[in-house]
Protein backbone atom coordinates (compact mmCIF):
# COMPACT_ATOMS: atom_id res chain seq x y z
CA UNK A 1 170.89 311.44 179.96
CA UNK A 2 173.63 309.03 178.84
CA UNK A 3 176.31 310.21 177.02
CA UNK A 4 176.76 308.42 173.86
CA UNK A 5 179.88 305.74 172.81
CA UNK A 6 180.86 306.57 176.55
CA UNK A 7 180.43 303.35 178.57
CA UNK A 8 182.91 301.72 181.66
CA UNK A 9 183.12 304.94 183.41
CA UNK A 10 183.94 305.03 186.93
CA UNK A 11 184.11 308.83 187.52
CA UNK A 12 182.66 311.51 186.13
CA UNK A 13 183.12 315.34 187.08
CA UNK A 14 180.81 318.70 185.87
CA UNK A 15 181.49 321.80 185.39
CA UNK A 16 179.08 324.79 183.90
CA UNK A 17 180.43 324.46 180.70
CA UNK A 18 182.69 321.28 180.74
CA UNK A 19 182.72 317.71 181.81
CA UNK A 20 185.17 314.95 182.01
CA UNK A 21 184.70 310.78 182.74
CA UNK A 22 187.63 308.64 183.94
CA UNK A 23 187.26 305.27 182.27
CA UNK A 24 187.48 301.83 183.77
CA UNK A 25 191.05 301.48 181.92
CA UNK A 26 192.06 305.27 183.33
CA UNK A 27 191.53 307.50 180.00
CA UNK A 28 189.88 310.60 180.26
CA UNK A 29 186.85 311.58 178.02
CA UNK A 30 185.77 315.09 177.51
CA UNK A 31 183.21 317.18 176.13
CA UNK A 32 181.72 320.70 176.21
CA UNK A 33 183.38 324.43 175.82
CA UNK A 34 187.31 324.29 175.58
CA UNK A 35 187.62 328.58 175.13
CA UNK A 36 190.86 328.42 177.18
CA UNK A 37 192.34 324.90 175.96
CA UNK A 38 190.69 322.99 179.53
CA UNK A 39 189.94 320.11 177.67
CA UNK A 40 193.81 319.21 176.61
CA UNK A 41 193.16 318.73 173.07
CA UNK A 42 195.84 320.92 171.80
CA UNK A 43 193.32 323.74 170.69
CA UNK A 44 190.54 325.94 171.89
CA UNK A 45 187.80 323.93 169.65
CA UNK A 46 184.49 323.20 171.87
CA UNK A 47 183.52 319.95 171.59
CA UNK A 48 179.43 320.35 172.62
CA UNK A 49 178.41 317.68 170.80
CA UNK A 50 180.89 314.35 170.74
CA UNK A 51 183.58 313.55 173.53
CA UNK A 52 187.60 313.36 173.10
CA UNK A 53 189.99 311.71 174.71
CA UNK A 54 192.48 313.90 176.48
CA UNK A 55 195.88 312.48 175.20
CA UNK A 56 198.78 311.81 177.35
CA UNK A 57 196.66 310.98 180.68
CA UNK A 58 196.81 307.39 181.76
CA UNK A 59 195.87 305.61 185.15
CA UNK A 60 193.62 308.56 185.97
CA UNK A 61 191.28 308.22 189.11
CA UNK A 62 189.39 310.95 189.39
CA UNK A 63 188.85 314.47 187.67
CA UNK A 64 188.22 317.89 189.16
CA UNK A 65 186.48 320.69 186.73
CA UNK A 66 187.52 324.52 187.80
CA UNK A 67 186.20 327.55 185.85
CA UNK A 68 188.52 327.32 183.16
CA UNK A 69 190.96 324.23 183.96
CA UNK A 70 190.40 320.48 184.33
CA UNK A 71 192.79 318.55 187.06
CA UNK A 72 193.59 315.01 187.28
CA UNK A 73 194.51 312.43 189.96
């Protein structure tokens, strides 16, 4: 199922709850439960059902999902 106004990505990473793309241009898009903050947004707000960019991350790679954190390369 495509994800939608999310296009040029060249990684993508899943968790059970959470999941990330790195863009073509190195941004990271995110979407899904945020209880403990995982998604860097600034808040604990889920985001289920749209994606945000995770501010402050540029020239990003590659994305690893844990249980309650999100890593980037």
């Amino acid at each position: 199922m495509a994800v939608p106004d999310l296009t040029d990505v060249v990684a993508v990473h899943a968790g059970s709850q959470t999941a990330c793309a790195v863009r073509s241009d190195g941004r990271v898009w995110c979407w899904g439960y945020n209880y403990n903050g995982q998604l860097g947004t600034g808040n604990t707000d889920d985001y289920a059902t749209e994606i945000v960019r995770v501010e402050g991350l540029a020239d990003v790679t590659a994305v690893v999902l844990g249980e309650n954190r999100v890593c980037a390369v």
